[in-house]
Protein backbone atom coordinates (compact mmCIF):
# COMPACT_ATOMS: atom_id res chain seq x y z
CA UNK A 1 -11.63 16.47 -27.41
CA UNK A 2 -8.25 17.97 -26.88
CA UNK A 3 -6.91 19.53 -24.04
CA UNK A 4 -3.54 21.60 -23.66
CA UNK A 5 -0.69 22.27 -21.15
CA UNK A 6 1.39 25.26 -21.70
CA UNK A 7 4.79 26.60 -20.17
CA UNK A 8 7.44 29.27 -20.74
CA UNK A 9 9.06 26.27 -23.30
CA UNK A 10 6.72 24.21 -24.29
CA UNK A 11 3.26 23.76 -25.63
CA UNK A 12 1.51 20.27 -25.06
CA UNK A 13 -1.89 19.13 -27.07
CA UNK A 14 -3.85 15.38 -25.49
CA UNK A 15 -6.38 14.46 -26.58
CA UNK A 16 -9.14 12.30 -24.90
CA UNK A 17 -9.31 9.66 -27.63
CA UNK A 18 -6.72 6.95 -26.08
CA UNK A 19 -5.32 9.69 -23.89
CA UNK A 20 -3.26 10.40 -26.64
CA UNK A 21 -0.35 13.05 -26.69
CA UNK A 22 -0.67 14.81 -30.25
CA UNK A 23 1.51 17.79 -30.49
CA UNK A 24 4.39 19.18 -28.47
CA UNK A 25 5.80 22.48 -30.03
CA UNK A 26 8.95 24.05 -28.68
CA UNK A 27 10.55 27.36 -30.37
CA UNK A 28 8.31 26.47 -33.24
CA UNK A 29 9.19 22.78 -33.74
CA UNK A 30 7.24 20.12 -33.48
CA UNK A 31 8.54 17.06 -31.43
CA UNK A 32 5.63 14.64 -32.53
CA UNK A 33 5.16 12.84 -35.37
CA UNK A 34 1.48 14.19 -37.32
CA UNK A 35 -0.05 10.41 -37.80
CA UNK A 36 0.39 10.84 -41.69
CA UNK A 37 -1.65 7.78 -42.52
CA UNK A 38 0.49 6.37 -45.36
CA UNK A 39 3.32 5.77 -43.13
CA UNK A 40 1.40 5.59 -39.49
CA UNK A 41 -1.54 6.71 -38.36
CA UNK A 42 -1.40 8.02 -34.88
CA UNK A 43 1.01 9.80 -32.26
CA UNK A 44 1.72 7.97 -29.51
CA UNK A 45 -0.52 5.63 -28.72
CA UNK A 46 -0.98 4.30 -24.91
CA UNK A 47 -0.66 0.73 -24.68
CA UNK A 48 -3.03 -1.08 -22.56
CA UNK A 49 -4.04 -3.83 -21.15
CA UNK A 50 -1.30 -5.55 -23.24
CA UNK A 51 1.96 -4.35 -25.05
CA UNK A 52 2.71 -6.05 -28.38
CA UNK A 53 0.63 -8.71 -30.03
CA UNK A 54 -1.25 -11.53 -29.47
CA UNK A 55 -0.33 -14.87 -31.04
CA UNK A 56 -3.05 -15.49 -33.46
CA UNK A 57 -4.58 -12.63 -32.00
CA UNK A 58 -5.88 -14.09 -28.88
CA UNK A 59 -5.46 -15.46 -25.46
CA UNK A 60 -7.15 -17.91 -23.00
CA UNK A 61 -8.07 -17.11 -19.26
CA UNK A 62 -9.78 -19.46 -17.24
CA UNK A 63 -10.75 -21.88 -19.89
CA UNK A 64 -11.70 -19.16 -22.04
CA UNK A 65 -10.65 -17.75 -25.27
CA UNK A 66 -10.77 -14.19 -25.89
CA UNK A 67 -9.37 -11.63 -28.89
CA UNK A 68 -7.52 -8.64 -28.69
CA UNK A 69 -5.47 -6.10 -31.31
CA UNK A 70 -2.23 -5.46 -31.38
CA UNK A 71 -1.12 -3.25 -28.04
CA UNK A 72 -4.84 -3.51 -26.32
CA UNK A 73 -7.85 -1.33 -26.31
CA UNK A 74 -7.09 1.55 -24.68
CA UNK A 75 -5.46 3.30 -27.61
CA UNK A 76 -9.14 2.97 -29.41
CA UNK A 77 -11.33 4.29 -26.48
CA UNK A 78 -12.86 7.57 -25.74
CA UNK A 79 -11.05 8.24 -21.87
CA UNK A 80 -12.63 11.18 -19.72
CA UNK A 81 -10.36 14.09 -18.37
CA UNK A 82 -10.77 13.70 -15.14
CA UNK A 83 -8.03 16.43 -13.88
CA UNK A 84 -6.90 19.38 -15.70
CA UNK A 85 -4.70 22.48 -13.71
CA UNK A 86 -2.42 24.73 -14.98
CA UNK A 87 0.77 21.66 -15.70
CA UNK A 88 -0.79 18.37 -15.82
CA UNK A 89 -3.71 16.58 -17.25
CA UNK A 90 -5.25 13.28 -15.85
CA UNK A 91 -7.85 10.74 -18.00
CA UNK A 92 -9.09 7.47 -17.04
CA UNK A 93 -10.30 4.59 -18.58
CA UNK A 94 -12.54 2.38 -16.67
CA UNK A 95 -13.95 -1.49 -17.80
CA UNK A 96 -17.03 -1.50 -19.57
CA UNK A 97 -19.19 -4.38 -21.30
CA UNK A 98 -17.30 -3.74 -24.14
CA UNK A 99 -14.07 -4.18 -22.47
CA UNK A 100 -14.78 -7.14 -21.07
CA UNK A 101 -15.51 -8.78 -23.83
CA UNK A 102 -12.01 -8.97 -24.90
CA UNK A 103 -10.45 -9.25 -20.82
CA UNK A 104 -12.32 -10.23 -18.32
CA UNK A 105 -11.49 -8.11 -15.27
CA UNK A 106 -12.67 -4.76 -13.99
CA UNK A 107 -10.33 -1.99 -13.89
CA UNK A 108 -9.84 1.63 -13.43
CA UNK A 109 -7.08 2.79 -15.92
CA UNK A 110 -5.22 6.30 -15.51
CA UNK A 111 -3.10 8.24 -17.80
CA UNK A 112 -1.38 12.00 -16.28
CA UNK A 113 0.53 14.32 -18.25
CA UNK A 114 2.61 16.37 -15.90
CA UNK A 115 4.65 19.59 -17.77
CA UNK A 116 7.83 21.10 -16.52
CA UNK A 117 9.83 23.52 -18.07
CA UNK A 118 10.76 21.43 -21.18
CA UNK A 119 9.85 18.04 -19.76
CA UNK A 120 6.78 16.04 -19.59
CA UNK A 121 5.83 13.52 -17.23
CA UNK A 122 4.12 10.02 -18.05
CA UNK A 123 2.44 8.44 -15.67
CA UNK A 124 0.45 5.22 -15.74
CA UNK A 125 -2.13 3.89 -12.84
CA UNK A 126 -3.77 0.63 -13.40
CA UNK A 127 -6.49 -0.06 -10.16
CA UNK A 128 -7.56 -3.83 -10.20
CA UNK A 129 -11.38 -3.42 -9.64
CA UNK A 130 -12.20 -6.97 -9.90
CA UNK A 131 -12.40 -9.53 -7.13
CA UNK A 132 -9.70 -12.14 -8.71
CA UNK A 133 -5.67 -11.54 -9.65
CA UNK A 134 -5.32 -9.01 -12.77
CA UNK A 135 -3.21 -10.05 -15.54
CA UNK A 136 -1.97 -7.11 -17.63
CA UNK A 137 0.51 -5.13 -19.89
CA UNK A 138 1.03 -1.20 -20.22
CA UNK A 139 3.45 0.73 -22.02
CA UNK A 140 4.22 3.85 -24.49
CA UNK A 141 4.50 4.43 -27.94
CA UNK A 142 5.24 7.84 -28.75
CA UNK A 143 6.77 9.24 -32.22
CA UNK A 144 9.46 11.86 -32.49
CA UNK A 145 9.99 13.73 -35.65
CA UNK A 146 13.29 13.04 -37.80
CA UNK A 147 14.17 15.04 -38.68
CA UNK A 148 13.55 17.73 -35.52
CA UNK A 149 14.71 20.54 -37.35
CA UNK A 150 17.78 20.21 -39.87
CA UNK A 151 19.23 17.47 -41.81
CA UNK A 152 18.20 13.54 -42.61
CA UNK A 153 16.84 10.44 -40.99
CA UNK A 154 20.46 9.39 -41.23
CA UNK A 155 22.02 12.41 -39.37
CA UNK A 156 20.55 11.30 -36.41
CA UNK A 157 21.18 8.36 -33.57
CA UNK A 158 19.76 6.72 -30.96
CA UNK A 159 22.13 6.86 -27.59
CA UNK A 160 20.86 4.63 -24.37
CA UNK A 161 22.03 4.59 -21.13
CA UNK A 162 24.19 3.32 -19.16
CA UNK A 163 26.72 1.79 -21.44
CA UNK A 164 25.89 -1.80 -20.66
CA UNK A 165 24.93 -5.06 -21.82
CA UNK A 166 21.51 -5.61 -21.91
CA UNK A 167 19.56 -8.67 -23.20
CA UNK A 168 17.96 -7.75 -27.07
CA UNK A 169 14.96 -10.17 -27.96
CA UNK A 170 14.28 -10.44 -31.62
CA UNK A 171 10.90 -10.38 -33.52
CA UNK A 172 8.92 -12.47 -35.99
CA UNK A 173 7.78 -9.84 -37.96
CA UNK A 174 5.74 -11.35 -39.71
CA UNK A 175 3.41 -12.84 -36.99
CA UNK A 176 4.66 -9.61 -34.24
CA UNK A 177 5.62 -11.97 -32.09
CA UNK A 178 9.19 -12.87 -29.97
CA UNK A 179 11.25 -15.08 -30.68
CA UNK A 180 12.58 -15.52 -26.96
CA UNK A 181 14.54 -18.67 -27.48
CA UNK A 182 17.02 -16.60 -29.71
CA UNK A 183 17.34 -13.75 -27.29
CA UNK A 184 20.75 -12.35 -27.05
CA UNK A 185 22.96 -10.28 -24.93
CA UNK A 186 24.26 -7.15 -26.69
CA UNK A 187 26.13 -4.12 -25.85
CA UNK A 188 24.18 -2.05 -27.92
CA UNK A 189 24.72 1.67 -26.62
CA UNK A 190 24.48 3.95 -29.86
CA UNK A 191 22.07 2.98 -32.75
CA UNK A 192 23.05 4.99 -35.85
CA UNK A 193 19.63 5.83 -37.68
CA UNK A 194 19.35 4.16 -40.90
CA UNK A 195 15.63 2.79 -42.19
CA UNK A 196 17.38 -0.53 -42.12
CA UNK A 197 17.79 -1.10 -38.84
CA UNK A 198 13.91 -1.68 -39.03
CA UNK A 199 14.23 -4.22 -41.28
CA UNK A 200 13.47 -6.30 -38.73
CA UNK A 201 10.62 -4.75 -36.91
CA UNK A 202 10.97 -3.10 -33.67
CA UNK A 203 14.26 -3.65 -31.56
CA UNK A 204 13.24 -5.24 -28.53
CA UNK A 205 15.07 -4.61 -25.24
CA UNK A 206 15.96 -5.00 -21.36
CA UNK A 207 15.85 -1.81 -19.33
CA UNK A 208 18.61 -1.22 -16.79
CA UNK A 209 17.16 0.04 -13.55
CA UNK A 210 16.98 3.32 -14.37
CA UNK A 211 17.26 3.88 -18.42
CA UNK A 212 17.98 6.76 -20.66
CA UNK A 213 17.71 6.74 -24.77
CA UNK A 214 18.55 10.27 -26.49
CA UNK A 215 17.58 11.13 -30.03
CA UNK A 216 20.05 13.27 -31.45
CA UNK A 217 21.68 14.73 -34.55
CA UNK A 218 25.17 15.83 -35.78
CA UNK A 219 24.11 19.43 -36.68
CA UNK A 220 22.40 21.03 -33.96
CA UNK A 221 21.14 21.09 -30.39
CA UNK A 222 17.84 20.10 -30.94
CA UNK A 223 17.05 16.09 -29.21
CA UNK A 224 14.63 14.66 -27.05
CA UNK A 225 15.44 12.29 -24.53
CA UNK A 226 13.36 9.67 -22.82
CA UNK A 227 14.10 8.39 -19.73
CA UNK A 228 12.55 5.80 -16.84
CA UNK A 229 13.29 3.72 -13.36
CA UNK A 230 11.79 -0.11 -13.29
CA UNK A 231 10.28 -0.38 -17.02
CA UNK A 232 11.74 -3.97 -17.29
CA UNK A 233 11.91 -3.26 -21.59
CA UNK A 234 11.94 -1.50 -24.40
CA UNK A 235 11.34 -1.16 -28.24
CA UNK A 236 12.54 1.07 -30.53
CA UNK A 237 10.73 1.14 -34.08
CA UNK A 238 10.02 3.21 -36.73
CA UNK A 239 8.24 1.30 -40.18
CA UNK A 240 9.81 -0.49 -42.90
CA UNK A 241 10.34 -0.63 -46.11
CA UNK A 242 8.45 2.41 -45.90
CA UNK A 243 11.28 5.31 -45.25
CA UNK A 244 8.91 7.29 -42.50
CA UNK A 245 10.32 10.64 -40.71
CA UNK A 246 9.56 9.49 -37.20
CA UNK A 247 11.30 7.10 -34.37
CA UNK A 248 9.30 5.78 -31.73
CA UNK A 249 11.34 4.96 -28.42
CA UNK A 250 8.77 3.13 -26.27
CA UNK A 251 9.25 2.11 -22.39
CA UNK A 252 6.85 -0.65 -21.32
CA UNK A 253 5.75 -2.95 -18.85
CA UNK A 254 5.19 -6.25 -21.15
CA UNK A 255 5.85 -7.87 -24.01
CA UNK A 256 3.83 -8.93 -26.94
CA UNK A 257 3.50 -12.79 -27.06
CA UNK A 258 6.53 -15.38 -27.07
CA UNK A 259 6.84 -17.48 -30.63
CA UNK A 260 6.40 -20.32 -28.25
CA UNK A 261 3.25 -19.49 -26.27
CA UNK A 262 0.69 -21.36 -25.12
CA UNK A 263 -1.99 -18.85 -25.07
CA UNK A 264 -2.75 -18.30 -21.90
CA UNK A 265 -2.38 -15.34 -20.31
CA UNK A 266 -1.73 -16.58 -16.61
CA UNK A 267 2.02 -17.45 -17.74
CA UNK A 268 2.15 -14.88 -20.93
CA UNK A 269 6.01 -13.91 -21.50
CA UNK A 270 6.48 -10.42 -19.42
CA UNK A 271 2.68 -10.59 -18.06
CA UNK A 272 2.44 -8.64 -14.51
CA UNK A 273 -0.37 -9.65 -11.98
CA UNK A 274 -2.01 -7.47 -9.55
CA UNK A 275 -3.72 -8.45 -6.57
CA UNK A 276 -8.05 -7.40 -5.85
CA UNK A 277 -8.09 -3.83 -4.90
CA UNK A 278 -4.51 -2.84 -5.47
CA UNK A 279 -2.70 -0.46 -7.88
CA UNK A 280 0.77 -0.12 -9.79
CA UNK A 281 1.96 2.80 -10.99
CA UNK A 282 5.11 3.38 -13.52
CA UNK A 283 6.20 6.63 -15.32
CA UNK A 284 8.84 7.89 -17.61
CA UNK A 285 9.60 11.34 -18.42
CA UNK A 286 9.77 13.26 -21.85
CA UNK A 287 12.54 15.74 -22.42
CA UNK A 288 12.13 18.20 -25.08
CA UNK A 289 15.77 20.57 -26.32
């Protein structure tokens, strides 16, 4: 079912399968990429309980082996809306016998929309239900048009913030997986768009403290700019060889799976652990021009 938000700028469309953000339409443009299936399929998926894949497509816990797809389950599962007012929308997620099949804790998940003006709110809540530590991953995925309005994929760029170095971990792309042992520190600032630079798979990086990465063209005002506090990484992706008309830029909290792993997801590359009864909460916010 989808639910919208509405202000004097924009107009917002979620809907309850994976708590999904499918539309946002400013002065008739639309920000979000429409999940044509022969290049991608969906919007902007939310990543949970893990970001990235799995080696092999599984893990261990506790002398157990378990599967899981690429980014988690919640992306695949029907959330309810459990808050909806005039500027934000809230859905959960909780564990079912379904879930944990595939991880083995309880959990209460959360996803709010919060609209501003011309900026949206994302924030995650992850509630450990269970009785035992909680191993997890949560992040964003969401698709931006290129172009927004006028000219090319290649009129535009990718700007992050601040100027820095920052540490850039490449990909297997074949298997999805890091290659951590060749990580690298960069002082990439301003990624000119080119399908190329995907040749690779997703760039893979370290957040700063507080981050900022604009999307942005040479021939008008029209960007959207994504920014977040304590997000340790981030990727940036859009598909290759095929020559799609989106960019994702993607904040998260985890990793998918070092080259090197062991499987298990006690000591997982970028894993966080939360103690019985307790929550975390990150958020990153949306800006739409």
């Amino acid at each position: 079912m989808k639910n919208t938000l509405s202000s004097k700028e924009l107009k917002v469309t979620v809907d309850t399968f994976g708590a999904e953000m499918h539309s946002v339409k400013k002065s008739g443009i639309e920000y979000i990429w429409q999940a044509d299936p022969e290049f991608w399929g969906r919007h902007a998926p939310v990543l949970f309980p893990i970001v990235g894949k799995l080696k092999n497509g599984e893990y261990t816990y506790d002398d157990k082996t378990y599967t899981m797809g690429g980014h988690g389950f919640a992306r695949d599962n029907e959330f309810q809306l459990v808050k909806h007012t005039g500027d934000e929308l809230i859905y959960e997620l909780k564990n079912s016998d379904e879930t944990l099949e595939h991880y083995p804790f309880k959990f209460t998940f959360q996803v709010s929309y919060k609209l501003t003006a011309n900026k949206i709110r994302v924030r995650y809540t992850v509630k450990n239900e269970d009785e035992k530590i909680m191993k997890f991953g949560v992040g964003a995925h969401p698709a931006f048009n290129v172009p927004l309005k006028n000219g090319e994929f290649e009129n535009y760029s990718l700007t992050i913030s601040p100027v820095e170095e920052r540490t850039f971990i490449p990909l297997n792309g074949a298997a999805g997986t890091l290659k951590v042992s060749e990580s690298e520190t960069v002082a990439d600032y301003k990624k000119h768009l080119t399908h190329e630079l995907f040749a690779g798979d997703a760039l893979v990086y370290s957040s700063s403290p507080k981050t900022e990465v604009t999307l942005a063209n040479n021939l008008d005002e029209h960007s959207v700019k994504v920014s977040w506090e304590n997000m340790p990484y981030f990727g940036l992706w859009s598909p290759y060889p095929k020559e799609a008309g989106f960019v994702c830029i993607e904040p998260w909290y985890g990793l998918a799976d070092d080259d090197a792993t062991d499987g298990d997801l006690s000591t997982k590359f970028g894993i966080n652990s939360l103690e019985a009864g307790k929550e975390f909460n990150c958020e990153f916010t949306i800006e739409f021009n």
